[in-house]
N, C-alpha and C. Protein backbone atom coordinates (compact mmCIF):
# COMPACT_ATOMS: atom_id res chain seq x y z
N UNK A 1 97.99 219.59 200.16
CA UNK A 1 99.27 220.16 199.78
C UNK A 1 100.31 219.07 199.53
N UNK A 2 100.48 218.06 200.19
CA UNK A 2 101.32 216.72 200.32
C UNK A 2 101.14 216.50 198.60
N UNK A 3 99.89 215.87 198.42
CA UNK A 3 99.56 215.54 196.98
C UNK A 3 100.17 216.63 196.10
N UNK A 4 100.22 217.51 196.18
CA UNK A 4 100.26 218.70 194.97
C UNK A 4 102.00 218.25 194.92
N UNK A 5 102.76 218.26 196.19
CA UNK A 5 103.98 218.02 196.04
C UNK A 5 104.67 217.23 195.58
N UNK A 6 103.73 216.12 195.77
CA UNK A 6 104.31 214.82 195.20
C UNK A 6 104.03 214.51 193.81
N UNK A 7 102.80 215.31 193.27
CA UNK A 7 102.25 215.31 191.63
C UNK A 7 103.62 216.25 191.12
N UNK A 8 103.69 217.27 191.84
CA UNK A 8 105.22 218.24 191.46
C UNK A 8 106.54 217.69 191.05
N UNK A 9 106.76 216.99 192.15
CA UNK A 9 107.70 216.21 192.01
C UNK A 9 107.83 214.75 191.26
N UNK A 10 106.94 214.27 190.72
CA UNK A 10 107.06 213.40 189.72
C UNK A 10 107.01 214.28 188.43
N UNK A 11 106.24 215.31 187.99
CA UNK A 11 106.69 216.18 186.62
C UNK A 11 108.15 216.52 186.87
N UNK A 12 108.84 216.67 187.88
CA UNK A 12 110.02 217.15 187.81
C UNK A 12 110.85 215.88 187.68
N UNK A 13 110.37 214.93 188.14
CA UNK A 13 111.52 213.75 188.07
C UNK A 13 111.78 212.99 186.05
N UNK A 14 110.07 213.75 186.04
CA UNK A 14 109.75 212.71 184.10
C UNK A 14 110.19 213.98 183.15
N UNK A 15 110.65 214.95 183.93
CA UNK A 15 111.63 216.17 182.93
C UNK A 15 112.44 215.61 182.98
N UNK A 16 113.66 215.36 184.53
CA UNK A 16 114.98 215.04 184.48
C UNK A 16 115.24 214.06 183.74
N UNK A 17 114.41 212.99 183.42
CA UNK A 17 114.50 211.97 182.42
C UNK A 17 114.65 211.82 181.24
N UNK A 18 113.53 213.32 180.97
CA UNK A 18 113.43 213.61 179.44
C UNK A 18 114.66 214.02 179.44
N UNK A 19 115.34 214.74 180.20
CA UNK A 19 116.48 215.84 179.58
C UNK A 19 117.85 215.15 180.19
N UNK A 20 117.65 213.76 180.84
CA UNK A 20 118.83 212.80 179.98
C UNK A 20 118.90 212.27 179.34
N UNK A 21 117.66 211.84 178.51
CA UNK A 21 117.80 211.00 177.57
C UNK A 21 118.08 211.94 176.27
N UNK A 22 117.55 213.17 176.23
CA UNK A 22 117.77 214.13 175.43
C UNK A 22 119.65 214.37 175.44
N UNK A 23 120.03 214.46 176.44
CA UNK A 23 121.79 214.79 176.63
C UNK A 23 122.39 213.31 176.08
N UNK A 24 121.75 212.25 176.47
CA UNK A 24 122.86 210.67 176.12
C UNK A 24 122.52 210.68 174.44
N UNK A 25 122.00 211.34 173.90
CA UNK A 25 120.99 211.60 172.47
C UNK A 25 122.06 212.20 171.94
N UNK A 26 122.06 213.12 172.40
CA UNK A 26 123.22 214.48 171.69
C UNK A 26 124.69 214.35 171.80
N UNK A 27 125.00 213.13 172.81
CA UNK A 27 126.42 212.99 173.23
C UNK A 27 127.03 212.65 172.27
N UNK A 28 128.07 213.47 172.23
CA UNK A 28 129.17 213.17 170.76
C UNK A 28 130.51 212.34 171.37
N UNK A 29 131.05 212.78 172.55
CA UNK A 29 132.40 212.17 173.31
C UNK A 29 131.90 212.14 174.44
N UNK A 30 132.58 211.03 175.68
CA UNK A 30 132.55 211.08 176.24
C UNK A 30 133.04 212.10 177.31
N UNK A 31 133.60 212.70 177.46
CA UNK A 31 134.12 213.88 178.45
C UNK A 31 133.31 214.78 178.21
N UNK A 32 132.40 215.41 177.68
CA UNK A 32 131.32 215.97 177.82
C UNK A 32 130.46 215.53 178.55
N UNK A 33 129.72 214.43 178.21
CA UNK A 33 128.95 213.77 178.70
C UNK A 33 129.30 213.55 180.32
N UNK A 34 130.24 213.15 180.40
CA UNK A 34 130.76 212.67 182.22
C UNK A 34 130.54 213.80 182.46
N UNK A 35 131.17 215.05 182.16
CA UNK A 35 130.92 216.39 183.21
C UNK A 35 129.25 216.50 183.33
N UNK A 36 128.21 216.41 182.38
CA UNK A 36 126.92 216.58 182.93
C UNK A 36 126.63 215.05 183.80
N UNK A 37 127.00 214.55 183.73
CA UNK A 37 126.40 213.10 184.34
C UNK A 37 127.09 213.41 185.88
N UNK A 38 128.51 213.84 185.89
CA UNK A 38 128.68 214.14 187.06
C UNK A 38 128.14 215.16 188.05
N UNK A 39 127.72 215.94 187.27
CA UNK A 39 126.82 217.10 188.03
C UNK A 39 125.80 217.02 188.04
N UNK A 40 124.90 216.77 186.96
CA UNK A 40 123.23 216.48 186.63
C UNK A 40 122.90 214.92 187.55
N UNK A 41 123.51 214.07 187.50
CA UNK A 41 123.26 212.88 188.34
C UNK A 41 122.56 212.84 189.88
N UNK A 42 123.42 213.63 190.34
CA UNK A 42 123.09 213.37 192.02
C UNK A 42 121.86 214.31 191.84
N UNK A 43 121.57 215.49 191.42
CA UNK A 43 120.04 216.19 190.95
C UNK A 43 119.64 215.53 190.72
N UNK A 44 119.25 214.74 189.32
CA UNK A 44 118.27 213.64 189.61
C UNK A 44 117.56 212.83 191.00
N UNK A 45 118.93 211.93 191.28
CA UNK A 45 118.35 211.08 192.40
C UNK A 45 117.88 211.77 193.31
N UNK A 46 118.53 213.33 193.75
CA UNK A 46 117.79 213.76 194.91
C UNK A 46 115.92 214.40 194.90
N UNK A 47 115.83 214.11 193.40
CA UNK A 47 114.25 214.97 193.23
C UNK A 47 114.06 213.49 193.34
N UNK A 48 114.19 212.55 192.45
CA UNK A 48 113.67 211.00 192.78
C UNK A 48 113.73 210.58 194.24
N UNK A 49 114.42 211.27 194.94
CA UNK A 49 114.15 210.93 196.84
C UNK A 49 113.22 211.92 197.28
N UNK A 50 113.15 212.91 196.41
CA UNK A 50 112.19 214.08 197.19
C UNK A 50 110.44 213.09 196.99
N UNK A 51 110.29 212.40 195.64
CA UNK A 51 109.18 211.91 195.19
C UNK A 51 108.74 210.48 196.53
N UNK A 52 110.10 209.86 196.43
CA UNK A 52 109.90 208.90 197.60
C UNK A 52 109.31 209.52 199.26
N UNK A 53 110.12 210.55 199.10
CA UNK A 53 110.26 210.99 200.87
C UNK A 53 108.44 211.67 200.62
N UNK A 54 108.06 211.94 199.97
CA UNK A 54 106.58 213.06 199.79
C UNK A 54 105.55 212.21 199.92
N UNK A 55 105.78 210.72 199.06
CA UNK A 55 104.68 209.52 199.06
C UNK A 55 104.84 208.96 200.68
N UNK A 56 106.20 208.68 201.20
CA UNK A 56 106.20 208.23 202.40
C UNK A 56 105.45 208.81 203.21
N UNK A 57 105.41 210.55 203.38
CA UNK A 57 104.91 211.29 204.29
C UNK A 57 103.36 210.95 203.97
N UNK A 58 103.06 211.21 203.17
CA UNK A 58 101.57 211.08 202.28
C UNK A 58 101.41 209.88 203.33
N UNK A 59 101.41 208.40 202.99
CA UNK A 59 101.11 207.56 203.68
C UNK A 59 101.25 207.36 205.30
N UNK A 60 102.25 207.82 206.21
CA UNK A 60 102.58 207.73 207.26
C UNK A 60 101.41 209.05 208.09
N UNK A 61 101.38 210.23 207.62
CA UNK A 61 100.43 211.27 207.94
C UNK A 61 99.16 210.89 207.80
N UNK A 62 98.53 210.33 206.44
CA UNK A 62 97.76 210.08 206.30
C UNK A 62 97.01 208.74 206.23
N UNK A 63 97.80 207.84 207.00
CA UNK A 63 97.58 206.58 207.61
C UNK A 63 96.77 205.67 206.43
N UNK A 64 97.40 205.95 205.61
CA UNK A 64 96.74 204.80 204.16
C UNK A 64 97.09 203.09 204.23
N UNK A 65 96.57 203.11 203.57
CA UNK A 65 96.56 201.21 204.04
C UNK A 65 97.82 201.31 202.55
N UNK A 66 98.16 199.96 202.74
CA UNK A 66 99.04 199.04 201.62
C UNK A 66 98.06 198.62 200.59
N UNK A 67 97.65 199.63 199.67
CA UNK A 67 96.73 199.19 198.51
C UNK A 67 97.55 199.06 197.27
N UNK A 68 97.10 198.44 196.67
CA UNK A 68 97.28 197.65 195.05
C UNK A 68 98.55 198.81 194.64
N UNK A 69 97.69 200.14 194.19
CA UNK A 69 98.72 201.24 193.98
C UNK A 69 100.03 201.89 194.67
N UNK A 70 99.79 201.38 196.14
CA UNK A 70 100.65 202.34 196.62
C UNK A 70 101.95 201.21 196.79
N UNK A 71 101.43 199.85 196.82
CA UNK A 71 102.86 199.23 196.46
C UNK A 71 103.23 199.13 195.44
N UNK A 72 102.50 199.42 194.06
CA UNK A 72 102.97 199.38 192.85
C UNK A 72 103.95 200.65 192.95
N UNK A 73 103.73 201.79 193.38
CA UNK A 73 104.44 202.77 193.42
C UNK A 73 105.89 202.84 194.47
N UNK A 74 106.15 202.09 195.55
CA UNK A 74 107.24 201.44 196.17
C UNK A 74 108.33 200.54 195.15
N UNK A 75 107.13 199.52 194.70
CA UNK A 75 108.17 198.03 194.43
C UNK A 75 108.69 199.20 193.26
N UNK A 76 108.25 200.19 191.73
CA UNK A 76 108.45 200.80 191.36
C UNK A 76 109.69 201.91 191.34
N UNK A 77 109.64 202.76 192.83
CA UNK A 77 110.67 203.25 192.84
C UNK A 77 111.97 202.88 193.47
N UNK A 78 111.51 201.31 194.07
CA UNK A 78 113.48 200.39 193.94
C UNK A 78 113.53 200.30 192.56
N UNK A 79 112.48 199.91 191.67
CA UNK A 79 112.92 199.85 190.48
C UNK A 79 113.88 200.62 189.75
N UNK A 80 113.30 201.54 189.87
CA UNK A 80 113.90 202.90 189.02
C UNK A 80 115.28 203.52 189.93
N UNK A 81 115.62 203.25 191.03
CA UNK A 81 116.82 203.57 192.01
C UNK A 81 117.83 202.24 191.53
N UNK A 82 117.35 201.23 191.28
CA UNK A 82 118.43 199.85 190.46
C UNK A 82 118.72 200.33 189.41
N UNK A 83 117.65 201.13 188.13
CA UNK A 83 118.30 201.16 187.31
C UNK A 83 119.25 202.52 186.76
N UNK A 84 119.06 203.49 188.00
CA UNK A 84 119.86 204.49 187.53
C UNK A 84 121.34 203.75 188.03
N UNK A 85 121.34 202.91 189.40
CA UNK A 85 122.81 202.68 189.75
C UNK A 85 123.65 201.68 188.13
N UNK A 86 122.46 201.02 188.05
CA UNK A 86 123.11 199.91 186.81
C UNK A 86 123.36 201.52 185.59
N UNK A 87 122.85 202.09 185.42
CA UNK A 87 122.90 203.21 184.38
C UNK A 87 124.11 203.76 184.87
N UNK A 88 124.61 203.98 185.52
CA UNK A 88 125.84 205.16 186.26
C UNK A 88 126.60 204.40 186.66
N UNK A 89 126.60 202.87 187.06
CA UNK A 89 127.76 202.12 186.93
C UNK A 89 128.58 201.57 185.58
N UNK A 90 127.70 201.47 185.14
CA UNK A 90 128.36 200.94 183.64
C UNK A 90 128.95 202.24 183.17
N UNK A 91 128.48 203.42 183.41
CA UNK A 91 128.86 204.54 182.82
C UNK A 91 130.49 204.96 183.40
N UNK A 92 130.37 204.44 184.46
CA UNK A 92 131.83 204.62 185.37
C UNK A 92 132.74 203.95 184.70
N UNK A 93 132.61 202.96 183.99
CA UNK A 93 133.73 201.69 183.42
C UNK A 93 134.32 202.15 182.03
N UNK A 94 133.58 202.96 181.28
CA UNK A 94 134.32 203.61 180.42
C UNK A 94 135.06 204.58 180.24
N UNK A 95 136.35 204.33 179.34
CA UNK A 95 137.27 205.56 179.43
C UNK A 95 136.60 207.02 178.50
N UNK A 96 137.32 208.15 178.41
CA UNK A 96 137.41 209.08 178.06
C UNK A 96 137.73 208.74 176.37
N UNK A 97 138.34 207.99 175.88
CA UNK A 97 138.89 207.61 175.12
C UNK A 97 138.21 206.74 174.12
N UNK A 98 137.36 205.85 174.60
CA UNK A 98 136.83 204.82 174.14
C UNK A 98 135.47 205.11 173.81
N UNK A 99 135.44 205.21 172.13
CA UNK A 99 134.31 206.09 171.83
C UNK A 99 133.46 204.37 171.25
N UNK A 100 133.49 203.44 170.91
CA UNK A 100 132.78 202.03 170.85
C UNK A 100 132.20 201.99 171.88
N UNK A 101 133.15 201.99 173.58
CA UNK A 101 131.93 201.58 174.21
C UNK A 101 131.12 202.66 174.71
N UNK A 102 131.74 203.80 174.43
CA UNK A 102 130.20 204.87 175.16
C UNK A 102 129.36 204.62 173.87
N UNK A 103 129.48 204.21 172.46
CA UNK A 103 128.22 204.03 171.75
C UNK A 103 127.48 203.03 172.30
N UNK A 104 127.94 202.00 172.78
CA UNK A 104 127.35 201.19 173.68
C UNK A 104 126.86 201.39 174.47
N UNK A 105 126.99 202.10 175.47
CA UNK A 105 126.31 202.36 177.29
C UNK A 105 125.57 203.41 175.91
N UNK A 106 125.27 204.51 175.25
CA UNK A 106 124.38 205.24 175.04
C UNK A 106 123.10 204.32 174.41
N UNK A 107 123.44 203.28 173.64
CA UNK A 107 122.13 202.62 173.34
C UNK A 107 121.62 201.48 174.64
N UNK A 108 122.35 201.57 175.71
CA UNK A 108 121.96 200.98 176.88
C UNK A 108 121.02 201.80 177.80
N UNK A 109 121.67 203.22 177.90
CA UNK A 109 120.99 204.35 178.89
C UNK A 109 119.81 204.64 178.16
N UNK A 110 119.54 204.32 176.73
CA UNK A 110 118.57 205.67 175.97
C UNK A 110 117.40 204.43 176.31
N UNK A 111 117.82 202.77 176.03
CA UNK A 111 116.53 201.54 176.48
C UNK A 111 115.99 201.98 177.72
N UNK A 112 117.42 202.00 178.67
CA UNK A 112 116.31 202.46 180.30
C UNK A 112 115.95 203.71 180.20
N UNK A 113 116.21 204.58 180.28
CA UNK A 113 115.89 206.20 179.97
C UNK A 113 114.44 206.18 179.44
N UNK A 114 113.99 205.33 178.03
CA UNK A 114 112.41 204.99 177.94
C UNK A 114 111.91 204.69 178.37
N UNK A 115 112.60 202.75 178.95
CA UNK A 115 111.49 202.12 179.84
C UNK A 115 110.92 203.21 181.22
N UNK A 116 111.75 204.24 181.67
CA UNK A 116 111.69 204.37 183.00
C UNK A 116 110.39 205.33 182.86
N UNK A 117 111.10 206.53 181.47
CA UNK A 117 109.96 207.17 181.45
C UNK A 117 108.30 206.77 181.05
N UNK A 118 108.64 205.87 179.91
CA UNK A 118 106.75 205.08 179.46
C UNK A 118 106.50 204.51 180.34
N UNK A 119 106.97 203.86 181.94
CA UNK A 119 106.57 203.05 183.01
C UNK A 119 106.23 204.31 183.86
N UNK A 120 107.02 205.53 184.26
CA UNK A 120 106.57 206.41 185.07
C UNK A 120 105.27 207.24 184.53
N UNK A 121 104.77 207.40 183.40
CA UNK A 121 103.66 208.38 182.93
C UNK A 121 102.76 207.27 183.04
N UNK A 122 103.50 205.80 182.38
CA UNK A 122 102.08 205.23 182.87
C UNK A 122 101.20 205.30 184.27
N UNK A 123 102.21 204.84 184.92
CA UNK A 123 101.81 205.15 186.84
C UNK A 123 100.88 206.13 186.89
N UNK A 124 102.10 206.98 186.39
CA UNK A 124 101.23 208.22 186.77
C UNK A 124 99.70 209.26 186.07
N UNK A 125 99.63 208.60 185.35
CA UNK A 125 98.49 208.57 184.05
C UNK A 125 97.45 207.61 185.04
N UNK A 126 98.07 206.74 185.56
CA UNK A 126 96.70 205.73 186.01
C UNK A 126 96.64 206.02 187.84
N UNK A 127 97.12 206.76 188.05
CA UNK A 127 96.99 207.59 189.37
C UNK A 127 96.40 208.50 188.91
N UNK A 128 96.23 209.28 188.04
CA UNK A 128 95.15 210.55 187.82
C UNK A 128 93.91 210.13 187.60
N UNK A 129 93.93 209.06 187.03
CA UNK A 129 92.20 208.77 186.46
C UNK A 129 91.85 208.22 188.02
């Protein structure tokens, strides 16, 4: 059951991804955009802690050793917790007003927004086989 939750919760984390990169895609102004980032944000990270907290249990219950994968999947999700803060900090620094630099942070968020997702299916593509 642990496993099923944690396979759950990574399809749910590589939606939330899809469907920001899909929203920073469609963003026309910024004040749109901030109201979903302000609300849709902390959802994210908390399914991305549900994925952490499910692998932790997984390993601590089930007394797994420190193999190849399961630290790839650790060092991994500091990864991806650095780059939403670098993603949502830079996003904080722009005004309402300033439509140059949100074209900017959007071709910044949409680079990580890929890398995160083609690095997470990979994982997780090579955890299924």
């Amino acid at each position: 059951m642990s496993i099923v939750a944690h396979n759950f919760s990574v399809l749910v984390v590589l939606g939330v991804m899809s469907l920001n990169l899909y929203k920073i895609y469609r963003a026309n102004d910024v004040q749109s955009y901030r109201k979903f980032h302000m609300i849709f944000n902390p959802i994210g990270l908390t399914i991305l802690g549900s994925v952490i907290f499910t692998g932790i249990i997984m390993m601590a219950a089930k007394h797994l050793d420190f193999t190849f994968a399961n630290i790839l999947m650790i060092v991994f999700s500091v990864v991806l917790i650095v780059l939403e803060a670098k993603r949502s900090k830079t996003f904080r620094y722009i005004m309402n007003n300033d439509l140059e630099g949100f074209l900017d942070y959007k071709k910044f968020a949409q680079k990580i927004l890929l890398s995160e997702i083609i690095i997470s299916l990979a994982i997780y593509i090579g955890m299924l086989l």
